[in-house]
PDB file of N, CA and C in Angstrom:
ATOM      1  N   UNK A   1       7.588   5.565  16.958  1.00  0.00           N
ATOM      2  CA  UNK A   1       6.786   4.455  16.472  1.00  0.00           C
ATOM      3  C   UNK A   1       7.235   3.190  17.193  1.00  0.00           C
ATOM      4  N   UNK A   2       6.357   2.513  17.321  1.00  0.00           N
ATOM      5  CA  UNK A   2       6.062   1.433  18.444  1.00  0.00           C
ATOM      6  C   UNK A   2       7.348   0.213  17.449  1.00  0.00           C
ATOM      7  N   UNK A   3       8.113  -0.385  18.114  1.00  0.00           N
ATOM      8  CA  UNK A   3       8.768  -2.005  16.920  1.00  0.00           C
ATOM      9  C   UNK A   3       7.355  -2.765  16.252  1.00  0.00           C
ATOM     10  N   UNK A   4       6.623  -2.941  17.008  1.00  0.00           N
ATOM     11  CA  UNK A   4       5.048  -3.612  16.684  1.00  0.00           C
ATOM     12  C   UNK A   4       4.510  -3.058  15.336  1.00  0.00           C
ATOM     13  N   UNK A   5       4.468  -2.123  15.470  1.00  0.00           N
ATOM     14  CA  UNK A   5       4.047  -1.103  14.598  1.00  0.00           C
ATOM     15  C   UNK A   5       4.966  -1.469  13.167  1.00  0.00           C
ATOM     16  N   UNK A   6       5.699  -1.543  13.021  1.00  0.00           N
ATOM     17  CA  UNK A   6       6.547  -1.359  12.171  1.00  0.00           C
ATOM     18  C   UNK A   6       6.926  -2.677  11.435  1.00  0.00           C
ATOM     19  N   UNK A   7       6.773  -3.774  12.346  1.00  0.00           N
ATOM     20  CA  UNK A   7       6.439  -5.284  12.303  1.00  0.00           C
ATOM     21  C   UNK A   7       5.329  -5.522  11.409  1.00  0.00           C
ATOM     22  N   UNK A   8       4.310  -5.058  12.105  1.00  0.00           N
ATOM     23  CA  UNK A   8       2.982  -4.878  11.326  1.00  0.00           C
ATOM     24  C   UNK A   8       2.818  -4.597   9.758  1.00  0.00           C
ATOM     25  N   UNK A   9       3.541  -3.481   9.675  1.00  0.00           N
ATOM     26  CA  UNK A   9       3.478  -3.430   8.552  1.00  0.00           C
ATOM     27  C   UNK A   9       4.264  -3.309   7.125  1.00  0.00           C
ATOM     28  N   UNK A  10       5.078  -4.151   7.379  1.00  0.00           N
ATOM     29  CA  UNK A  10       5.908  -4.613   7.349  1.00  0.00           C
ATOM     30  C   UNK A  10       5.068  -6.301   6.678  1.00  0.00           C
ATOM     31  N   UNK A  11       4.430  -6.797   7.562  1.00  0.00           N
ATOM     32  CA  UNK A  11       4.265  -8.055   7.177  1.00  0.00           C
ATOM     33  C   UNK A  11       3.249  -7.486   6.346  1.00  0.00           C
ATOM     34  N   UNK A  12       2.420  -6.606   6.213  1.00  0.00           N
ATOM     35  CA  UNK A  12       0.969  -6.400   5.449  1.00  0.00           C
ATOM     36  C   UNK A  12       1.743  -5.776   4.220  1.00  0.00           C
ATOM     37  N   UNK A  13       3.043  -5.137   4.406  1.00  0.00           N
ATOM     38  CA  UNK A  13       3.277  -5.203   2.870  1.00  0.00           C
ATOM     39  C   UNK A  13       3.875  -6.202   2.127  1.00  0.00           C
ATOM     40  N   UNK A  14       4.538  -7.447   2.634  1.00  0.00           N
ATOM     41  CA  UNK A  14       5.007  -8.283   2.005  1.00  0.00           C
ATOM     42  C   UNK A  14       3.557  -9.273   1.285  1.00  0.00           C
ATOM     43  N   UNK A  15       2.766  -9.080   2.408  1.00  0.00           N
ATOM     44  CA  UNK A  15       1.368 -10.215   1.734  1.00  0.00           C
ATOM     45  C   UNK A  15       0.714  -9.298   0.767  1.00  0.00           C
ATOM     46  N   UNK A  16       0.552  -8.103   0.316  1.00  0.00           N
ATOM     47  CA  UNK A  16      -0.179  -7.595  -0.295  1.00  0.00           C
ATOM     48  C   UNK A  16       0.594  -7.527  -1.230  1.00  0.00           C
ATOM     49  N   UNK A  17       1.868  -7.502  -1.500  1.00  0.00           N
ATOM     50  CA  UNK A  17       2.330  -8.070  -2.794  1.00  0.00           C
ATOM     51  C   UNK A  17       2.257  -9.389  -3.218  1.00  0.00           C
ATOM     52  N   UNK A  18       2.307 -10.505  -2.183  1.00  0.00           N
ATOM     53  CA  UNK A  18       1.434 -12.105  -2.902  1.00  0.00           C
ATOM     54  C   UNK A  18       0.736 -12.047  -2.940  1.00  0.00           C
ATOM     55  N   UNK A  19      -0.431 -10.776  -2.534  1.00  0.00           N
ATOM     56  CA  UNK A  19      -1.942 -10.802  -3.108  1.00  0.00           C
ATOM     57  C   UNK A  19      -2.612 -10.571  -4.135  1.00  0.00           C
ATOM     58  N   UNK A  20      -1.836  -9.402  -4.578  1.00  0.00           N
ATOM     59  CA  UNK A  20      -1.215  -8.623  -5.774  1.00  0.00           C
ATOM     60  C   UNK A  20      -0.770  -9.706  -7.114  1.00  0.00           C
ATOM     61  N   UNK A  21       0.265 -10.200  -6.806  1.00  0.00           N
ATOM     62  CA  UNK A  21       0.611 -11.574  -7.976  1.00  0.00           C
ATOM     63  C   UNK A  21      -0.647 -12.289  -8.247  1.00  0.00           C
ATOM     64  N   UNK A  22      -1.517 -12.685  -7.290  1.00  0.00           N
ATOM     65  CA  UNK A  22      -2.454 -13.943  -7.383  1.00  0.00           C
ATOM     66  C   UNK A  22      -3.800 -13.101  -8.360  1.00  0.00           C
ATOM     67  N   UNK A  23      -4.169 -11.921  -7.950  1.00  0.00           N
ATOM     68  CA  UNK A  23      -4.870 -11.207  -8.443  1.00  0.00           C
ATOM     69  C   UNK A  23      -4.889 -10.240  -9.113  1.00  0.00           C
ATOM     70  N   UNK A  24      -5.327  -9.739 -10.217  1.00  0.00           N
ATOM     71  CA  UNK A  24      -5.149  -8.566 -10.851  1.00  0.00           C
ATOM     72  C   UNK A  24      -5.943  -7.217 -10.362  1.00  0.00           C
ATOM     73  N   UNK A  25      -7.030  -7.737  -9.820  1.00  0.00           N
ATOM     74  CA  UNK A  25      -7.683  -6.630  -9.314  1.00  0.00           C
ATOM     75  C   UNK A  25      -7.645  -5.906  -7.922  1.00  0.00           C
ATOM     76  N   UNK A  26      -6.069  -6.409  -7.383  1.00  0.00           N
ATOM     77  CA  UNK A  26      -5.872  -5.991  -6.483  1.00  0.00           C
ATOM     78  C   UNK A  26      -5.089  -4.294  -6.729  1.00  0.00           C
ATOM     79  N   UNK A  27      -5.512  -3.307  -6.163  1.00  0.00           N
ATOM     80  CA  UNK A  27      -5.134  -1.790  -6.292  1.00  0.00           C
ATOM     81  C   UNK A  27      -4.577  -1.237  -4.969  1.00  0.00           C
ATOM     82  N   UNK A  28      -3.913  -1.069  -4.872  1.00  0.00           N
ATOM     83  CA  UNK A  28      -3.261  -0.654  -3.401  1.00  0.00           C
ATOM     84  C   UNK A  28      -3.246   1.333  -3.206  1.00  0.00           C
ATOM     85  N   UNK A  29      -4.253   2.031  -2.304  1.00  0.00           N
ATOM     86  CA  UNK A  29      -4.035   3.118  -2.005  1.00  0.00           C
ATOM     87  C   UNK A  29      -3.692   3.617  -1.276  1.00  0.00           C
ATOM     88  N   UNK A  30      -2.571   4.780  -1.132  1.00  0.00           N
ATOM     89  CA  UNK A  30      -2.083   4.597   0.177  1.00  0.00           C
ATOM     90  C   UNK A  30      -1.998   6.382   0.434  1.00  0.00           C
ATOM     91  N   UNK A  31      -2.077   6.456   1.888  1.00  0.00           N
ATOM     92  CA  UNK A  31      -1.935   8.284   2.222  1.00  0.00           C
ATOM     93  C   UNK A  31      -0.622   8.317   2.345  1.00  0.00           C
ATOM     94  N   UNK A  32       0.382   8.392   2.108  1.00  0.00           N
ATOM     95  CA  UNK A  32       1.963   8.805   2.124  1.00  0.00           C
ATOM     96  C   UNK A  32       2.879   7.737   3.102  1.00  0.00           C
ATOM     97  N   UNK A  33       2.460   7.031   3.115  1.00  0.00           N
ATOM     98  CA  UNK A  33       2.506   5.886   4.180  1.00  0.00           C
ATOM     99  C   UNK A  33       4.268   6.039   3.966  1.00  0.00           C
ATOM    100  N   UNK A  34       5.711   6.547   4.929  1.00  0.00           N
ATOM    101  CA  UNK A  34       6.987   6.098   4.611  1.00  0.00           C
ATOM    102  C   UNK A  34       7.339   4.967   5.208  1.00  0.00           C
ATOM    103  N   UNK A  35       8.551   5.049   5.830  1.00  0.00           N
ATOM    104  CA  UNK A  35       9.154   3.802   5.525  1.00  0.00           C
ATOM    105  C   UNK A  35       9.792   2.604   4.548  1.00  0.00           C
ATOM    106  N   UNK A  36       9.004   2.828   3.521  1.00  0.00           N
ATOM    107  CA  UNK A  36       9.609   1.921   2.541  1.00  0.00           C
ATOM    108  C   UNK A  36       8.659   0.898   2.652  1.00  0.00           C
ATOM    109  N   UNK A  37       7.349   0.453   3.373  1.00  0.00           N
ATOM    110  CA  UNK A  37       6.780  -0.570   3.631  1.00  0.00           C
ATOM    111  C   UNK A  37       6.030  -0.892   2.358  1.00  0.00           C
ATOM    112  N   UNK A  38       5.690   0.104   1.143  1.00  0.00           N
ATOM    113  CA  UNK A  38       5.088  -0.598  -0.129  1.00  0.00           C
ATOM    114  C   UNK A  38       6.105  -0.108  -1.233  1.00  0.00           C
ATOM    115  N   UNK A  39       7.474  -0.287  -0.784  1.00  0.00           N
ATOM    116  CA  UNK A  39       8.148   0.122  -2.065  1.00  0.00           C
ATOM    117  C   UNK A  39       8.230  -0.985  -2.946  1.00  0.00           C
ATOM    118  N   UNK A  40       8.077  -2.124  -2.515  1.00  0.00           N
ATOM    119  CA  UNK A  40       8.127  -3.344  -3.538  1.00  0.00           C
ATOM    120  C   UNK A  40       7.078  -3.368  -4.055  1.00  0.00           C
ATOM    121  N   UNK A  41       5.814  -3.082  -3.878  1.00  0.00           N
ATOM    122  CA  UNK A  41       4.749  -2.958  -4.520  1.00  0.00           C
ATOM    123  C   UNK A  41       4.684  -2.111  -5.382  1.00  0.00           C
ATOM    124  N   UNK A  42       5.116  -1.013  -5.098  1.00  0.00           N
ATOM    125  CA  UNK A  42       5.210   0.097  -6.013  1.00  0.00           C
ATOM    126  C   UNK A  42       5.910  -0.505  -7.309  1.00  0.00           C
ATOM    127  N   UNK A  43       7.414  -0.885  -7.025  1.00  0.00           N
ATOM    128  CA  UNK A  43       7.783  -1.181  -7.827  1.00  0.00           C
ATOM    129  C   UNK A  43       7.127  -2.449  -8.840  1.00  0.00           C
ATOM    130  N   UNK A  44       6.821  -3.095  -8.206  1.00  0.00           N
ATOM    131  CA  UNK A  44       6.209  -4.638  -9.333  1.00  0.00           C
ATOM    132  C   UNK A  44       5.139  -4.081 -10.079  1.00  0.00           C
ATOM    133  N   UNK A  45       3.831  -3.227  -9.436  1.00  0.00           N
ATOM    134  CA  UNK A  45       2.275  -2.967 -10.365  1.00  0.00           C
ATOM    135  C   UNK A  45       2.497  -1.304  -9.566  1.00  0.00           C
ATOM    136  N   UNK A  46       3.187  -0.727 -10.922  1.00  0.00           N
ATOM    137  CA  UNK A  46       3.435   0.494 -11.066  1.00  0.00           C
ATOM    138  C   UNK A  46       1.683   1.013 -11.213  1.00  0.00           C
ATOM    139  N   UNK A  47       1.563   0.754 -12.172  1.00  0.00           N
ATOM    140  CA  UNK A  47      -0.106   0.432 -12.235  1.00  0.00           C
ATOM    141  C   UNK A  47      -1.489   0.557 -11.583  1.00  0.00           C
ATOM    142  N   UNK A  48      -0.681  -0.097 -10.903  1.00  0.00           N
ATOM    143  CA  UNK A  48      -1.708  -0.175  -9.343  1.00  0.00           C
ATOM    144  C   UNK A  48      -1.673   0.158  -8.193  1.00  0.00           C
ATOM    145  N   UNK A  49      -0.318   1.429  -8.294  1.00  0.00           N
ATOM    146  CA  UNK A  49      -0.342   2.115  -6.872  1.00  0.00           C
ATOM    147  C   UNK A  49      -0.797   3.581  -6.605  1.00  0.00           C
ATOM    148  N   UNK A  50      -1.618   3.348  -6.269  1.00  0.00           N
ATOM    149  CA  UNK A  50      -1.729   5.100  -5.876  1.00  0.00           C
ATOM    150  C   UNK A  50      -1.521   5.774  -4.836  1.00  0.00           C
ATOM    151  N   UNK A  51      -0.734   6.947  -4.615  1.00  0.00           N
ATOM    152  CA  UNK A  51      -0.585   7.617  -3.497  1.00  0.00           C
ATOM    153  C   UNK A  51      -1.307   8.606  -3.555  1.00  0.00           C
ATOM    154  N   UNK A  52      -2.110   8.838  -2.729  1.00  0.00           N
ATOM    155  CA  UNK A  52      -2.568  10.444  -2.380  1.00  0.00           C
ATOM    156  C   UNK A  52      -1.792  11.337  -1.855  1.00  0.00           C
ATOM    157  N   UNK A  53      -0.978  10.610  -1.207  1.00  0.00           N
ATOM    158  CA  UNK A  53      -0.667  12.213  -0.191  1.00  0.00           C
ATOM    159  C   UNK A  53      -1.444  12.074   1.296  1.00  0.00           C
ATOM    160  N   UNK A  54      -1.439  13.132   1.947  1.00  0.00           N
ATOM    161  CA  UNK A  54      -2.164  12.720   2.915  1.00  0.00           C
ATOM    162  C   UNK A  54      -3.615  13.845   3.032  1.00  0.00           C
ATOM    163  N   UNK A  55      -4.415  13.061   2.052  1.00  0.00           N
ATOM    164  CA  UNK A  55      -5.419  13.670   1.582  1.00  0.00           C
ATOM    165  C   UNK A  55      -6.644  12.381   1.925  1.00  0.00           C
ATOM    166  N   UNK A  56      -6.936  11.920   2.623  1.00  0.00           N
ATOM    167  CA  UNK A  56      -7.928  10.943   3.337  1.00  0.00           C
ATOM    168  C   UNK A  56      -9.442  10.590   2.353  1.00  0.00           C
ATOM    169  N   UNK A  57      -9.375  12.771   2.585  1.00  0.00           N
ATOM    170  CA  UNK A  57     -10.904  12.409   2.141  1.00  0.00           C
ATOM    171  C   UNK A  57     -10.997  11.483   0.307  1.00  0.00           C
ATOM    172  N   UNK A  58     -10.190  12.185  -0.442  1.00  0.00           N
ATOM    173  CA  UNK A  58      -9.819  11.989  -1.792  1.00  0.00           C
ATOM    174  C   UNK A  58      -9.585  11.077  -1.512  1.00  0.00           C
ATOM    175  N   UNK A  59      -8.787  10.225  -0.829  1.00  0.00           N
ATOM    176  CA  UNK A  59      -8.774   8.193  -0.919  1.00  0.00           C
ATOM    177  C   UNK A  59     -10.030   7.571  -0.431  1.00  0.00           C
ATOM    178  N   UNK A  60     -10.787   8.003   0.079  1.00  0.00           N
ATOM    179  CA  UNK A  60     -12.221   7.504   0.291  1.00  0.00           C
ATOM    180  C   UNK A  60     -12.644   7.818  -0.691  1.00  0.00           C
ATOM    181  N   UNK A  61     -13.066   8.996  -1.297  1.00  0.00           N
ATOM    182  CA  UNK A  61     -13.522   8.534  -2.781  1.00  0.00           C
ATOM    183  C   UNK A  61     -13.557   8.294  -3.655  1.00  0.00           C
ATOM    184  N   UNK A  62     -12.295   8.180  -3.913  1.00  0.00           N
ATOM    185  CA  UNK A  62     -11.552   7.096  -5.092  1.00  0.00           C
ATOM    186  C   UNK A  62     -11.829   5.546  -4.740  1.00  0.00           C
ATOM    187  N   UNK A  63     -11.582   5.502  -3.468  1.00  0.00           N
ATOM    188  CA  UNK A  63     -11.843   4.171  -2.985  1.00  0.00           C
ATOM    189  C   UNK A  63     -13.632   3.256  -3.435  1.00  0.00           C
ATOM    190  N   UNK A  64     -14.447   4.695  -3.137  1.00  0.00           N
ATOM    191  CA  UNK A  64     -15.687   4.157  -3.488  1.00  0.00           C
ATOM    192  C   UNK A  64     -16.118   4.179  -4.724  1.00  0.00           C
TER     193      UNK A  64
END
């Protein structure tokens, strides 16, 4: 994996937890994504995280 890469997201999980605070209807789904890049999310809106797994189609239609 690219440093960029990892940078990336990295910053998209720190803002999606101040996005998260500001809003309630923010829901975060994710396909098995590691790293640790939404463990703080996880942890704050237990609530509002869902993992699939790496099951794509099933997060598209949950999503819709």
């Amino acid at each position: 994996m690219l440093i960029l890469e990892i940078v990336v997201r990295r910053v998209f999980g720190k803002h999606i937890v101040e996005l998260a605070r500001k809003d309630k209807d923010v829901l975060l789904i994710v396909g098995d994504i590691g790293y640790g890049v939404f463990d703080r999310y996880r942890e704050e809106f237990p609530d509002r995280f869902i993992n699939f797994g790496l099951t794509e189609q099933t997060m598209i239609g949950a999503a819709s």
